[in-house]
Protein backbone atom coordinates (compact mmCIF):
# COMPACT_ATOMS: atom_id res chain seq x y z
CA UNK A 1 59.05 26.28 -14.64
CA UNK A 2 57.63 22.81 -14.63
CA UNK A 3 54.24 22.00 -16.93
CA UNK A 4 52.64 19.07 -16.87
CA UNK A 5 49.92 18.04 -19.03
CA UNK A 6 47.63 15.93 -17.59
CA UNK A 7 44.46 14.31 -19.24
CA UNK A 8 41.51 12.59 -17.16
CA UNK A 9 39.72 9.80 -18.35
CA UNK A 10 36.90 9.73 -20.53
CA UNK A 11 33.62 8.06 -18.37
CA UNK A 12 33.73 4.64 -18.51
CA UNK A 13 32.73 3.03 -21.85
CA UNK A 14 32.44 -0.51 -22.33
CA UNK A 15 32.10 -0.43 -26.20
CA UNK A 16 33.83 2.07 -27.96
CA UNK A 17 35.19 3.38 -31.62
CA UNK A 18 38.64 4.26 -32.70
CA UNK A 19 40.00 6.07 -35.83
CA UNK A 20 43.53 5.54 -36.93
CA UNK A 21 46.45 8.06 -36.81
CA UNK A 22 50.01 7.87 -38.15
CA UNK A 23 52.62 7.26 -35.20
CA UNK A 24 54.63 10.75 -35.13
CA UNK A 25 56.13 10.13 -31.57
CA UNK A 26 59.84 10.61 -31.20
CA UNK A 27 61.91 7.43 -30.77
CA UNK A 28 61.27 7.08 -27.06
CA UNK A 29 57.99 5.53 -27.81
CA UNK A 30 58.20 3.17 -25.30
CA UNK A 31 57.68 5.82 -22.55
CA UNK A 32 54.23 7.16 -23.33
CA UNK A 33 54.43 10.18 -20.89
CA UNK A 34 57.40 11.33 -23.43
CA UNK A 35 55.23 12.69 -26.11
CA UNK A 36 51.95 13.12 -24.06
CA UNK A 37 51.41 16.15 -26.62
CA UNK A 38 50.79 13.37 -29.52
CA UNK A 39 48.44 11.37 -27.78
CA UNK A 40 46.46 14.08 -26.81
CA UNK A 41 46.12 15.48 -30.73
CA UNK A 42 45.27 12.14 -31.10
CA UNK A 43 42.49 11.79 -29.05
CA UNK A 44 41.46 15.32 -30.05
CA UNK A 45 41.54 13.80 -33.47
CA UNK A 46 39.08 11.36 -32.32
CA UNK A 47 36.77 13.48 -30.81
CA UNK A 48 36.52 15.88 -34.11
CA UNK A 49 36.09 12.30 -35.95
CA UNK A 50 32.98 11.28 -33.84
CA UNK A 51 35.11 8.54 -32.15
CA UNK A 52 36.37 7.30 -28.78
CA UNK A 53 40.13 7.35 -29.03
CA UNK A 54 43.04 6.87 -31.83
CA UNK A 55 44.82 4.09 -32.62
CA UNK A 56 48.51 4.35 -33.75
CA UNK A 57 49.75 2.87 -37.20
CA UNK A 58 53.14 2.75 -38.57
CA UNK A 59 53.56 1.02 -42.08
CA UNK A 60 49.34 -0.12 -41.73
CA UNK A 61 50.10 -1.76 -38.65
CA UNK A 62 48.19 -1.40 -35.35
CA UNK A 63 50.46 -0.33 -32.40
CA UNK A 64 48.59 0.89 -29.25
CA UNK A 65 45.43 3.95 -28.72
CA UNK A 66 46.45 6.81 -26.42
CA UNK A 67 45.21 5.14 -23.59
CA UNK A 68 46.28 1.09 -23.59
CA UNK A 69 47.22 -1.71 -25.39
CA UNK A 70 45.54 -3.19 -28.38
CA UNK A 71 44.25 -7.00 -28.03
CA UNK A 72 42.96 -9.19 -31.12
CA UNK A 73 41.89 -12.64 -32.44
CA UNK A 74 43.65 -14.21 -35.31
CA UNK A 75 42.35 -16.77 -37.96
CA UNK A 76 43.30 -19.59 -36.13
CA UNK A 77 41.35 -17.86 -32.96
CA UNK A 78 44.48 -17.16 -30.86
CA UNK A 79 44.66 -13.75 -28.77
CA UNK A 80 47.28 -11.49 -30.65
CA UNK A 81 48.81 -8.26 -29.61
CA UNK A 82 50.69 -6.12 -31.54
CA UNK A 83 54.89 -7.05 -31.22
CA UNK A 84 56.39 -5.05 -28.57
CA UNK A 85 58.82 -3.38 -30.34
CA UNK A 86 60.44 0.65 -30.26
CA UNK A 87 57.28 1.79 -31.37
CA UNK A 88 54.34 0.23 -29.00
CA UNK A 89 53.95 0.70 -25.03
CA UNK A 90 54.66 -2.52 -22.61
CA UNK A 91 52.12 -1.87 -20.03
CA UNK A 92 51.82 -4.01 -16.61
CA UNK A 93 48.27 -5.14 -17.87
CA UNK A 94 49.34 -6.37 -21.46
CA UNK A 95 52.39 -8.17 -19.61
CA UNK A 96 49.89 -9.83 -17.21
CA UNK A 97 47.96 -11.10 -20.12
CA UNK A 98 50.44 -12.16 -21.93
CA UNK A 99 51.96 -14.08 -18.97
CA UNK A 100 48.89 -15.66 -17.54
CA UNK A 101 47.48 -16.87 -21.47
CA UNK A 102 49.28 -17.87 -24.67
CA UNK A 103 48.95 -14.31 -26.43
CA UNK A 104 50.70 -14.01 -29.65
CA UNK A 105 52.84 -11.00 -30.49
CA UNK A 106 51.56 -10.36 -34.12
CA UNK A 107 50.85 -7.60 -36.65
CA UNK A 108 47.06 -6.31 -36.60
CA UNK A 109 46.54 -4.46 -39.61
CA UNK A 110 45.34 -0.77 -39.85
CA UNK A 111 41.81 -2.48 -42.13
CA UNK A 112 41.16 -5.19 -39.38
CA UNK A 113 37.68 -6.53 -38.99
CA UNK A 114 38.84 -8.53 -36.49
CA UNK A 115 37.92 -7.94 -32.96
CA UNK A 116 39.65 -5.75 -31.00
CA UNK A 117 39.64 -4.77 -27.10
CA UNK A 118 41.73 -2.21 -25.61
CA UNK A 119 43.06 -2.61 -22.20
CA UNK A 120 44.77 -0.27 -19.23
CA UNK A 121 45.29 -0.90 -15.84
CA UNK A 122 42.13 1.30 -15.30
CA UNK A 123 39.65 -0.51 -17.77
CA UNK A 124 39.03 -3.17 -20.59
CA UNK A 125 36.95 -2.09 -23.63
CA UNK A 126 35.49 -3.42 -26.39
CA UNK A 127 36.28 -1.97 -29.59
CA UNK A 128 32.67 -1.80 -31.92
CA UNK A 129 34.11 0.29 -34.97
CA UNK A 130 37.93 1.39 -36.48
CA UNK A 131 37.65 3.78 -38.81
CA UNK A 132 33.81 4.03 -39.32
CA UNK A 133 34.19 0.36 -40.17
CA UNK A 134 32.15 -2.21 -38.03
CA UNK A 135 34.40 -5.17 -36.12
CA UNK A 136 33.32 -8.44 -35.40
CA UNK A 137 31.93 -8.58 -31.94
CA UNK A 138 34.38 -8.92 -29.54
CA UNK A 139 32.66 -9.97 -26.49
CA UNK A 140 34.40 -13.52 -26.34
CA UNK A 141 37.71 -11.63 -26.06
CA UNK A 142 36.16 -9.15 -23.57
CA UNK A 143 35.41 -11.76 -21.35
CA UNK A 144 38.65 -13.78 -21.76
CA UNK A 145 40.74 -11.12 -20.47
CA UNK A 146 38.45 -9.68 -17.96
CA UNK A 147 39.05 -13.87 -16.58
CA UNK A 148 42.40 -13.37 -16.63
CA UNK A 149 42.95 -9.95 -15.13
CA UNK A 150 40.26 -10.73 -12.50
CA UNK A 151 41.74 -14.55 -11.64
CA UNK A 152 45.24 -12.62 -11.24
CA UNK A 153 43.70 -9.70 -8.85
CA UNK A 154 42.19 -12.76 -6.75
CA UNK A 155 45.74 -15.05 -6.37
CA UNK A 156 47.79 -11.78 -5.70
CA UNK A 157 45.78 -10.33 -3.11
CA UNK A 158 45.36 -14.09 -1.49
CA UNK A 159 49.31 -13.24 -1.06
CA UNK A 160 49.44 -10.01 -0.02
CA UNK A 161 48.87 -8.39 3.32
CA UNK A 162 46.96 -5.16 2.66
CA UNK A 163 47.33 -2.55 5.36
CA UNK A 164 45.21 0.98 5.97
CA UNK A 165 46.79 4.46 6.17
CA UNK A 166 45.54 3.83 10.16
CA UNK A 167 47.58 0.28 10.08
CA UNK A 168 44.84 -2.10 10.53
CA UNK A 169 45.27 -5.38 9.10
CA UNK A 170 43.29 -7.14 5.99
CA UNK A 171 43.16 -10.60 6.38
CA UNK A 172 45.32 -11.29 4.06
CA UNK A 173 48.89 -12.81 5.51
CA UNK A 174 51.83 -13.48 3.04
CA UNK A 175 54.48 -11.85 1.46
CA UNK A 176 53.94 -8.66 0.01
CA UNK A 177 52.67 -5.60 2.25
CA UNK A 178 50.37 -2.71 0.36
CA UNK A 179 49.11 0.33 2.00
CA UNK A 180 46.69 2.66 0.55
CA UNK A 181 45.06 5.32 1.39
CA UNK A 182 41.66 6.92 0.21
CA UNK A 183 42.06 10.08 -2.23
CA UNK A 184 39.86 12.76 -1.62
CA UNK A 185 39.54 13.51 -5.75
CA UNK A 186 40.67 11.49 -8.60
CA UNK A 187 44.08 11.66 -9.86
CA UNK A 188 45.51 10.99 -13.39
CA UNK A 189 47.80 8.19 -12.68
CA UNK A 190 50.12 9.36 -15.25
């Protein structure tokens, strides 16, 4: 017997709050679909907290929320995000950013006022509190990675030829081929 736990996606929330929760996934953190059991206490967590979404910590360090990767400022006014190590998630959307700016891997404390965004494939939000705690605004940092992810959607699909389930053409004429097809319901990507 096969179970899988699936979880859809909160409606879309631009600005959102966060509480913190120890990191108690096994060692295969780097595959979040391994301990989707966590995350969801997690975010169940959240809920009973009057919050969003959790955030993980190990040693009062930031490491990811259930649902993306965690994106700050620094003192000097540099985009951070925590260091990929064993215990954080490197997701096609963090690797984007980090490719297309000069994003810093560095440690975001569990107490941060800084701001913070969070950021999926799916969606970019801004965080407004951690822990009941207000964060500076982060609508600078909203915006500079909504440039970036937006700027990249724009040069890859210049290069890509995008093709219907029925085979007509997009204008598009280069190297990569996509084809897609229109779901009839929503489906958790996961």
């Amino acid at each position: 017997v096969l179970s899988i736990q699936t979880r859809l996606l909160p409606p879309q929330k631009e600005n959102i709050t966060l509480i913190s929760t120890p990191d108690t996934r096994d060692n295969l953190k780097i595959y979040k679909t391994t301990n989707r059991t966590i995350n969801e206490q997690a975010h169940q967590l959240a809920i009973q907290n009057d919050a969003d979404d959790a955030v993980f910590v190990h040693n009062g360090r930031l490491i990811e929320s259930t649902m993306g990767n965690i994106f700050s400022i620094n003192k000097n006014g540099e985009i951070i995000t925590p260091p990929n190590t064993e215990k954080g998630f490197q997701g096609i959307t963090r690797q984007i950013i980090m490719e297309q700016e000069s994003v810093l891997e560095e440690e975001i404390p569990e107490d941060t006022t800084a701001p913070l965004v969070i950021v999926n494939s799916l969606r970019i939000q801004k965080v407004t509190h951690l822990n009941k705690k207000k964060l500076s605004n982060s609508e600078d940092l909203f915006q500079k990675i909504k440039i970036i992810l937006n700027k990249t959607e724009v040069n890859y699909l210049s290069s890509t030829t995008v093709k219907t389930s029925s085979g007509e053409k997009d204008p598009h004429k280069e190297k990569n081929e996509i084809y897609y097809q229109k779901l009839s319901h929503w489906i958790e990507p996961e």
